[in-house]
N, C-alpha and C. Protein backbone atom coordinates (compact mmCIF):
# COMPACT_ATOMS: atom_id res chain seq x y z
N UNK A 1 4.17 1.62 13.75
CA UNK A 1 2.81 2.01 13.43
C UNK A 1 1.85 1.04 14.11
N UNK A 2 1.09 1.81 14.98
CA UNK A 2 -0.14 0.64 15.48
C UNK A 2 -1.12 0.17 14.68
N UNK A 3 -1.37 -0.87 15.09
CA UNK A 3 -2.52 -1.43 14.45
C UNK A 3 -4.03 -0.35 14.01
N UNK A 4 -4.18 0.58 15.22
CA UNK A 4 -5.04 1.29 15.15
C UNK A 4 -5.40 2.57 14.10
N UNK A 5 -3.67 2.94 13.55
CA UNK A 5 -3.59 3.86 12.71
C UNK A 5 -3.13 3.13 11.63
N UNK A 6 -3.42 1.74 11.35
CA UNK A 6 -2.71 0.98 10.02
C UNK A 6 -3.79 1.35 8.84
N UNK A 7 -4.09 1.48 7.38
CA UNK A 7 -4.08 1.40 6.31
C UNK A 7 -5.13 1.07 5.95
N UNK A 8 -4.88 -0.19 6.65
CA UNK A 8 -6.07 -1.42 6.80
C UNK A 8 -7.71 -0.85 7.14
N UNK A 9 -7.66 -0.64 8.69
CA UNK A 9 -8.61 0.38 9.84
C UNK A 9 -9.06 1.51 9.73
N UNK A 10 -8.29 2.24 8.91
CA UNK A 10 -8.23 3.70 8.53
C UNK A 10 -9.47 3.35 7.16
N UNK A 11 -8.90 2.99 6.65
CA UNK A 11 -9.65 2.33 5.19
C UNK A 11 -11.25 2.24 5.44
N UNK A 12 -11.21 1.37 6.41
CA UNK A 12 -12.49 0.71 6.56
C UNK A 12 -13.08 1.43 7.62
N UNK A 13 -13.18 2.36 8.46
CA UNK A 13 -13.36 3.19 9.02
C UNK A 13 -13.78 4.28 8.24
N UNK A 14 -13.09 4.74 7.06
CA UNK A 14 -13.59 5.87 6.06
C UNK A 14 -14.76 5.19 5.24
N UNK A 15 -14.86 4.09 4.49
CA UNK A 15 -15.97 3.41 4.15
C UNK A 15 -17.14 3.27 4.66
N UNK A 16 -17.07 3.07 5.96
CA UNK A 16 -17.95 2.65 6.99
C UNK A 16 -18.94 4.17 7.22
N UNK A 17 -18.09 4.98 7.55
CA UNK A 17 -18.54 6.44 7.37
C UNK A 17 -18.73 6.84 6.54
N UNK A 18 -18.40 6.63 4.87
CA UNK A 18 -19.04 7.17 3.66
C UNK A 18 -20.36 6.25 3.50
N UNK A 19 -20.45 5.22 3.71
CA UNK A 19 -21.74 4.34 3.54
C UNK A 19 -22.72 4.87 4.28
N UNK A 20 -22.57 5.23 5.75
CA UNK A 20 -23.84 5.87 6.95
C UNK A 20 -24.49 6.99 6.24
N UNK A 21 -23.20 7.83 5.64
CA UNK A 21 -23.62 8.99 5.33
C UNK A 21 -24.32 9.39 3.57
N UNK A 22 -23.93 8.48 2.98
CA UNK A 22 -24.83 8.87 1.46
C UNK A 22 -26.29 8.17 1.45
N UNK A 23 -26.59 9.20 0.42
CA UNK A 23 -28.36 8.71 0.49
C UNK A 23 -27.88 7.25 -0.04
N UNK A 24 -28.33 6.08 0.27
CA UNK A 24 -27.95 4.76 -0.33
C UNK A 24 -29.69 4.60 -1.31
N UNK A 25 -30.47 4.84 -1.10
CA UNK A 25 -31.50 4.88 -2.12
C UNK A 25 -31.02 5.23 -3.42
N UNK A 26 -30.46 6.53 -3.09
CA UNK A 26 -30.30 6.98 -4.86
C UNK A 26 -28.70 6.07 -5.07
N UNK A 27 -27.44 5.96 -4.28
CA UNK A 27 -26.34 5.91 -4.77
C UNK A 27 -26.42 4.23 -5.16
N UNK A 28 -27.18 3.29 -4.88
CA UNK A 28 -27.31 2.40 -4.55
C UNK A 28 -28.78 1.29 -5.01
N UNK A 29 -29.44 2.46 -5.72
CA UNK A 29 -30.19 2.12 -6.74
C UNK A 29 -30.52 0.88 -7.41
N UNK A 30 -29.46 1.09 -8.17
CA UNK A 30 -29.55 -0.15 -9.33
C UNK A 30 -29.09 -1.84 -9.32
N UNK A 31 -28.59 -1.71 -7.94
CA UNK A 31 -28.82 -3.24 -7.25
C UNK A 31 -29.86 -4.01 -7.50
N UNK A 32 -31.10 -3.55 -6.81
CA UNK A 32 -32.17 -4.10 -6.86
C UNK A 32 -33.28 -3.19 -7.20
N UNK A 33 -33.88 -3.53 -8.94
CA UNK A 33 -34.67 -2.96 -9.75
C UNK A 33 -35.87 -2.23 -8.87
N UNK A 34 -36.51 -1.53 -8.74
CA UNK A 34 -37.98 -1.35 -7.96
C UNK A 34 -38.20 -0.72 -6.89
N UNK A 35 -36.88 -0.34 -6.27
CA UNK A 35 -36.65 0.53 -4.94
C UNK A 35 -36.86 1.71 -5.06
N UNK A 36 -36.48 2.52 -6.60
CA UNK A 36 -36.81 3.92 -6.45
C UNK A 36 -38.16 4.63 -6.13
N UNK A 37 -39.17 3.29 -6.17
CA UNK A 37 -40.69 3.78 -5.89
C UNK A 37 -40.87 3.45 -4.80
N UNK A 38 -40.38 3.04 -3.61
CA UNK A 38 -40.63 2.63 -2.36
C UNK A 38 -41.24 3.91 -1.44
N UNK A 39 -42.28 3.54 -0.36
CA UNK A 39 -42.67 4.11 0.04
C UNK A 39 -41.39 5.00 1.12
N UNK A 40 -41.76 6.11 1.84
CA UNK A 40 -40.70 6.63 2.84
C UNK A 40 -40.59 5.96 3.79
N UNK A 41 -41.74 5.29 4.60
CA UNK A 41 -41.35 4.58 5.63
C UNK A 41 -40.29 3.41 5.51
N UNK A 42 -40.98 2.64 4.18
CA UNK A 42 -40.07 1.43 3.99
C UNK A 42 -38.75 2.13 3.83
N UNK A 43 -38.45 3.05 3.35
CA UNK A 43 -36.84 3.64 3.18
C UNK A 43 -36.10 3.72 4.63
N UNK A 44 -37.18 4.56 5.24
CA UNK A 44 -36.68 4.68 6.43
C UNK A 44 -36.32 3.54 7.69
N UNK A 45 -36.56 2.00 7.23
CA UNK A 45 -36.92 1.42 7.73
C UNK A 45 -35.46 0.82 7.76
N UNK A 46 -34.81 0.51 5.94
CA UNK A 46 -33.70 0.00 5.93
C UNK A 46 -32.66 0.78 6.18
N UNK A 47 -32.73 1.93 5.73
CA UNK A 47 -31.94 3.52 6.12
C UNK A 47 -31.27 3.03 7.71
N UNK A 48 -32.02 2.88 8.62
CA UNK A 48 -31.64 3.05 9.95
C UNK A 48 -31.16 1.75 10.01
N UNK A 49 -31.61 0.48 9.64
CA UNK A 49 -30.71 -0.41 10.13
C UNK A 49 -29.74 -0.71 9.03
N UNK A 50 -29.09 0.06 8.21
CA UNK A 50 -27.73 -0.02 7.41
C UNK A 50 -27.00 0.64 8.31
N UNK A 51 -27.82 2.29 8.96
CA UNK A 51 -26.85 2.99 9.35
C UNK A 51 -26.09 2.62 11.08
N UNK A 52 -27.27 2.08 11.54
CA UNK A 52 -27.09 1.22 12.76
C UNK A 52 -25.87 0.08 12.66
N UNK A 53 -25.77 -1.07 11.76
CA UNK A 53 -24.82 -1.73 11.19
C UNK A 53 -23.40 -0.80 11.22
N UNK A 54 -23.37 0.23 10.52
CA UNK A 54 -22.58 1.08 10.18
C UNK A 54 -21.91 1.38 11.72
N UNK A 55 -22.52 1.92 12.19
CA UNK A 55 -22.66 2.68 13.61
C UNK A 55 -21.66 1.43 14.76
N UNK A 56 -22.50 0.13 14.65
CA UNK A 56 -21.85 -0.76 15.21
C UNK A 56 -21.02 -1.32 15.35
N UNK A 57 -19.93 -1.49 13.82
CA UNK A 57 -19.16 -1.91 13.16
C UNK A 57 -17.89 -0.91 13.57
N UNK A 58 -18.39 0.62 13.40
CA UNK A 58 -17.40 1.98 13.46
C UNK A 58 -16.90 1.29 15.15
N UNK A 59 -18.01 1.61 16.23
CA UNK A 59 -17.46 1.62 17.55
C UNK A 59 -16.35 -0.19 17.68
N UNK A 60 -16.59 -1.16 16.77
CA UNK A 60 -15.86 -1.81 16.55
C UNK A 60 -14.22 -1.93 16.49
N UNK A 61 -14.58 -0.97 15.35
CA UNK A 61 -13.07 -0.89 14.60
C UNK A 61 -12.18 0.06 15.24
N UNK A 62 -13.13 0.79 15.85
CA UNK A 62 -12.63 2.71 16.72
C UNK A 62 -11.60 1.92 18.22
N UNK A 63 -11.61 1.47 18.84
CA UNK A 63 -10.36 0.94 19.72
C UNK A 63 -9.12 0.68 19.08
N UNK A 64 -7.89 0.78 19.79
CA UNK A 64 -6.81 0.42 19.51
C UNK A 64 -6.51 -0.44 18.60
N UNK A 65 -7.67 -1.77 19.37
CA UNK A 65 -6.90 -2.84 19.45
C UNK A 65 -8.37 -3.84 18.04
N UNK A 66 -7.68 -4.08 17.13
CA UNK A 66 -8.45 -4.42 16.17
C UNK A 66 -9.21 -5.61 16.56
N UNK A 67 -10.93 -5.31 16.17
CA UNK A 67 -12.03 -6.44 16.32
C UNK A 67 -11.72 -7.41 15.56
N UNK A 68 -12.39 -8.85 16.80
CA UNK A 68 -11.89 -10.24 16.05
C UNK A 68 -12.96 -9.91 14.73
N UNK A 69 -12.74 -11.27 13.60
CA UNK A 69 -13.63 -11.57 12.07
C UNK A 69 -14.44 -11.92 13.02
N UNK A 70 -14.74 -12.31 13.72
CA UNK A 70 -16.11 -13.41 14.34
C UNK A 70 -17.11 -12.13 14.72
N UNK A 71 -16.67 -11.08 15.23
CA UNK A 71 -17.21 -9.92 16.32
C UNK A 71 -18.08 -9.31 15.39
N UNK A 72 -17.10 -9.07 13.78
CA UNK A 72 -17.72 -7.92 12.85
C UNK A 72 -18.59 -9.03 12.09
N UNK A 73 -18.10 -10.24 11.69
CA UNK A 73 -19.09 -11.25 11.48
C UNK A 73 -20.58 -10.78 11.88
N UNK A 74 -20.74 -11.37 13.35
CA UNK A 74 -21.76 -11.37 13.90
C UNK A 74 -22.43 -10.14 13.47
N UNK A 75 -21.71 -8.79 13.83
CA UNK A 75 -22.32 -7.49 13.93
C UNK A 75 -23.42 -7.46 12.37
N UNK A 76 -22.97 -7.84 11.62
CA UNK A 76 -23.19 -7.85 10.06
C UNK A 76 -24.50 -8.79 10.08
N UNK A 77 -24.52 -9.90 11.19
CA UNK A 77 -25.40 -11.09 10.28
C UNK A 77 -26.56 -10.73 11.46
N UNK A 78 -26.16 -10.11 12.60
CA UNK A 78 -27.22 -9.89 13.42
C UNK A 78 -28.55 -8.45 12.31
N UNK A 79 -27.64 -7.74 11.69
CA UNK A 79 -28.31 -6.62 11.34
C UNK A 79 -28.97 -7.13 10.38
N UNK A 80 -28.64 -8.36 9.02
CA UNK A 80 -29.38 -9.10 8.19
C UNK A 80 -30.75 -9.64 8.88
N UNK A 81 -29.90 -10.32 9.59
CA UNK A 81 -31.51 -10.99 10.51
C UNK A 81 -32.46 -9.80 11.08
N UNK A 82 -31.77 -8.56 11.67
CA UNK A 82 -32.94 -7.75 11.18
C UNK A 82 -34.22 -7.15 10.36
N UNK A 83 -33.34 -7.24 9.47
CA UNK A 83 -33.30 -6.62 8.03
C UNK A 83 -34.60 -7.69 7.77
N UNK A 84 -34.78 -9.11 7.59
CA UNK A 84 -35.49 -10.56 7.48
C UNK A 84 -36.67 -10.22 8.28
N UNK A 85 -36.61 -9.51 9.31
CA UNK A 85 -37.92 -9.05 9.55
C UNK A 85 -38.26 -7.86 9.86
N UNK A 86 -37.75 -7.01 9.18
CA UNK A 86 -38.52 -5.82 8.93
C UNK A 86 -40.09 -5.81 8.39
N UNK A 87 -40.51 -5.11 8.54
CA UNK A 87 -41.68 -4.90 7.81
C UNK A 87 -41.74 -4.04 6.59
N UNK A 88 -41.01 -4.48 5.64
CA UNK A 88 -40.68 -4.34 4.30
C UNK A 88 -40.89 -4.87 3.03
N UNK A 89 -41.46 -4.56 2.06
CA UNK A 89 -41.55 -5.18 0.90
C UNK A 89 -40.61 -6.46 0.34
N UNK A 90 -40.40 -7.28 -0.29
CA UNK A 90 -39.31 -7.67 -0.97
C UNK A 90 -38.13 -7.00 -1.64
N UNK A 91 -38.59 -6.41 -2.56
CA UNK A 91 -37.68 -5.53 -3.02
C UNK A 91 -36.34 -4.60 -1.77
N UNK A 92 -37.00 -4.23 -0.76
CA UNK A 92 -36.14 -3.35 -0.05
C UNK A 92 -35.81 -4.54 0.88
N UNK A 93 -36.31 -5.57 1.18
CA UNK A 93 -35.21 -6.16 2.15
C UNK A 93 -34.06 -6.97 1.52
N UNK A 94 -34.47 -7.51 0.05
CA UNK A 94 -33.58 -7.59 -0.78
C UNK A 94 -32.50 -6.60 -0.98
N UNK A 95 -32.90 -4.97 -1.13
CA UNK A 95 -31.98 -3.99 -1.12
C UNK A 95 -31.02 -3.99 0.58
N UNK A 96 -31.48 -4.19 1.38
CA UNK A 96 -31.10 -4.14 2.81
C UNK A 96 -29.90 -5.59 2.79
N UNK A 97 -30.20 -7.17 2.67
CA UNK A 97 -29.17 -7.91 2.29
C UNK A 97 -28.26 -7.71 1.44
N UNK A 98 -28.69 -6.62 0.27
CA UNK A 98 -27.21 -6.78 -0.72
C UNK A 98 -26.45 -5.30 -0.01
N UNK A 99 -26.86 -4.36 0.51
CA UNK A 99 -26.36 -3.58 1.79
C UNK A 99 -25.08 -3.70 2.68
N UNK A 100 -25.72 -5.12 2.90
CA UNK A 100 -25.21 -5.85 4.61
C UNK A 100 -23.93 -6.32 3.52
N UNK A 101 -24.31 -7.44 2.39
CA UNK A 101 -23.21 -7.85 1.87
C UNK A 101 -21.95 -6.69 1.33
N UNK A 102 -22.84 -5.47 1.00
CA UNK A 102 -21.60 -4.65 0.57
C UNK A 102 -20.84 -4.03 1.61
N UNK A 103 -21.38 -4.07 3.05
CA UNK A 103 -20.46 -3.78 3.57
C UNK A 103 -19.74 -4.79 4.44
N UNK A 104 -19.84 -5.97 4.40
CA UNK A 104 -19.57 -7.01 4.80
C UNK A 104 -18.00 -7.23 3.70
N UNK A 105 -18.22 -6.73 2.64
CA UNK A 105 -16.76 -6.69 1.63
C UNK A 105 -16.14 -5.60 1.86
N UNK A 106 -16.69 -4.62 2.20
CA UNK A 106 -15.56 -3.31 2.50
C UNK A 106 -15.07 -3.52 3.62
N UNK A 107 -15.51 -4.20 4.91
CA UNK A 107 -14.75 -4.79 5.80
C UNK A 107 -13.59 -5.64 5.74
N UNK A 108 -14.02 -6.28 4.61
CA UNK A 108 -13.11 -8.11 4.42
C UNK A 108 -13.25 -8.78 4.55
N UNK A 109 -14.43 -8.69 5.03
CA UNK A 109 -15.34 -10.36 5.55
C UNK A 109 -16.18 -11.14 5.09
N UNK A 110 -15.87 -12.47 5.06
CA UNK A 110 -16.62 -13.31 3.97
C UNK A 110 -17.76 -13.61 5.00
N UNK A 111 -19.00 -13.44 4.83
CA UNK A 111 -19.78 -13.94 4.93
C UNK A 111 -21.09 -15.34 4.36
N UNK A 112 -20.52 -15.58 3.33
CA UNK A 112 -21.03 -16.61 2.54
C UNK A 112 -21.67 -17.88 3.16
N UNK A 113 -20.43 -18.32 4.20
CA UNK A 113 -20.63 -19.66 4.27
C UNK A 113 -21.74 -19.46 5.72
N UNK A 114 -22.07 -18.21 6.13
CA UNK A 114 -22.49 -18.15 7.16
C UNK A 114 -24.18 -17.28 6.84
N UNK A 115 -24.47 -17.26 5.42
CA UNK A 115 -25.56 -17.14 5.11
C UNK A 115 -26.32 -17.91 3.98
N UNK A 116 -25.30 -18.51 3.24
CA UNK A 116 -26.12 -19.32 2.53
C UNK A 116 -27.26 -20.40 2.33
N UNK A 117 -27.03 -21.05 4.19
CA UNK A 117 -28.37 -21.82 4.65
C UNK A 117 -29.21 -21.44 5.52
N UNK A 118 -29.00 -19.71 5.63
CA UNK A 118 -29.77 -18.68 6.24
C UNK A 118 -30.72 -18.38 5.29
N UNK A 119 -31.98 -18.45 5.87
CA UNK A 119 -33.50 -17.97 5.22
C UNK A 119 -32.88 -16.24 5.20
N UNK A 120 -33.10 -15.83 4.10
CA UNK A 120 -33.65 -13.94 4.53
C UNK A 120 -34.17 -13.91 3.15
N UNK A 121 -35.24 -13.02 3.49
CA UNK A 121 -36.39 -13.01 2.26
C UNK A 121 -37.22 -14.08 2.45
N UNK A 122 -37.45 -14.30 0.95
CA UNK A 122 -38.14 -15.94 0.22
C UNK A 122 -37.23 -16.71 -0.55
N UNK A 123 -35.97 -15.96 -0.31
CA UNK A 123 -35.05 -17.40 -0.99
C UNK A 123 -33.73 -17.87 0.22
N UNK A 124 -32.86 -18.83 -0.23
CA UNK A 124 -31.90 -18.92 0.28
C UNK A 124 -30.82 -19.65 -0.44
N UNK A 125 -29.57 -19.53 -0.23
CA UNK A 125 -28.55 -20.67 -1.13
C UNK A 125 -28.04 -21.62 -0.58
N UNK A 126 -28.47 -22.70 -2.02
CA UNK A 126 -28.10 -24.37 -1.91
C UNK A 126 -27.40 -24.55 -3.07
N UNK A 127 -26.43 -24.97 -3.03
CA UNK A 127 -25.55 -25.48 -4.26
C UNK A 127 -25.15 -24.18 -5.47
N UNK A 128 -24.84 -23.12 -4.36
CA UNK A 128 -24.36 -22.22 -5.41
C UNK A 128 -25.91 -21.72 -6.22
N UNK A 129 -26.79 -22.17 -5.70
CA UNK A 129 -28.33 -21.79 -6.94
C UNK A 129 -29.15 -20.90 -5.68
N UNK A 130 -29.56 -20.17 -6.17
CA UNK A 130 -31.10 -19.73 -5.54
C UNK A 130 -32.13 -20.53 -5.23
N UNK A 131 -32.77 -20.93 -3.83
CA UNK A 131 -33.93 -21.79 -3.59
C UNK A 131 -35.06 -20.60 -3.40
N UNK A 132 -35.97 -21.12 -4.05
CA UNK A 132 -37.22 -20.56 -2.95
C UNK A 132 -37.50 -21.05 -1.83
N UNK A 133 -38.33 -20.14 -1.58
CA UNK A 133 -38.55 -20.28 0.35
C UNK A 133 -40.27 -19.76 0.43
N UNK A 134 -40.96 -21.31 1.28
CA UNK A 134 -42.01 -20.52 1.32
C UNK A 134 -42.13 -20.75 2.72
N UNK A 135 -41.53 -20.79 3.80
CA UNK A 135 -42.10 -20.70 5.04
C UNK A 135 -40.49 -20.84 5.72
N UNK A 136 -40.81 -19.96 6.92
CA UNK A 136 -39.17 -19.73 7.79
C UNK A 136 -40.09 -19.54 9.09
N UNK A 137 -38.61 -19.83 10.22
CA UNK A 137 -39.29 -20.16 11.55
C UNK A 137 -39.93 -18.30 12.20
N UNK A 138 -40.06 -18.68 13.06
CA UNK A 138 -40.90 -17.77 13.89
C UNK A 138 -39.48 -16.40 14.31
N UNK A 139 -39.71 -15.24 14.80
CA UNK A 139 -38.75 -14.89 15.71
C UNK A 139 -38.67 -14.91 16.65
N UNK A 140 -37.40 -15.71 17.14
CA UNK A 140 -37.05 -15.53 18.67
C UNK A 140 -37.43 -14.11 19.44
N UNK A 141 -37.59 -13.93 20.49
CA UNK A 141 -38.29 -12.94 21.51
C UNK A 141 -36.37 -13.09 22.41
N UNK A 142 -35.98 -12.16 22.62
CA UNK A 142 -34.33 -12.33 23.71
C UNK A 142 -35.21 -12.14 25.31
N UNK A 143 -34.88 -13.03 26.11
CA UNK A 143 -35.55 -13.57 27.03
C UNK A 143 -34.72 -12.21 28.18
């Protein structure tokens, strides 16, 4: 059995595709209190970059030959750092990080140690606690 048709890939490949495809507003709700009143744009805003994530992750996993942790890593923390500057309320970019994290676990991938002294939002984690955050750097421009 190849790697490509293992258990494992198959798994996370069907996830990956049930996540793109349900409304995540309604299924996905009660994460973060305050989203059901969000405007459409802001929906539409995190909508596309979950499903983009999604999208990125699939052409990932879709070769033979299984993506390194570092590859789907990245794919995951690049779309957060998206997500950090959207032009979005709190509430929904909050909904958009706990997103990234849920599918960052249906993958298998720990992301923790590689966001916890990452700004997204107005907070970030230090010592296992929630900090506030009142100022984060600028965004890079890709040259």
């Amino acid at each position: 059995m190849s790697k490509h048709t293992s258990p494992g890939t198959k798994d996370i490949l069907d996830q990956l595709y049930r996540i793109r495809w349900v409304d995540k507003y309604d299924t996905f709700r009660k994460i973060v209190p305050g989203v059901e009143d969000t405007p459409e744009a802001e929906k539409d805003i995190i909508i596309n970059l979950v499903e983009e994530c999604c999208t990125a992750l699939i052409r990932l996993y879709s070769p033979k030959k299984p993506p390194t942790v570092a590859a789907v890593r990245s794919a995951i923390l690049k779309y957060m750092d998206m997500v950090s500057y959207a032009p979005v309320c709190t509430e929904n970019r909050d909904f958009g990080y706990e997103l990234c994290w849920y599918i960052a676990e249906k993958t298998g991938i720990s992301i923790r140690k590689y966001t916890e002294t990452k700004v997204y939002g107005y907070w970030r984690v230090e010592d296992d606690r929630l900090k506030e955050v009142t100022k984060r750097g600028k965004k890079t421009k890709a040259r």
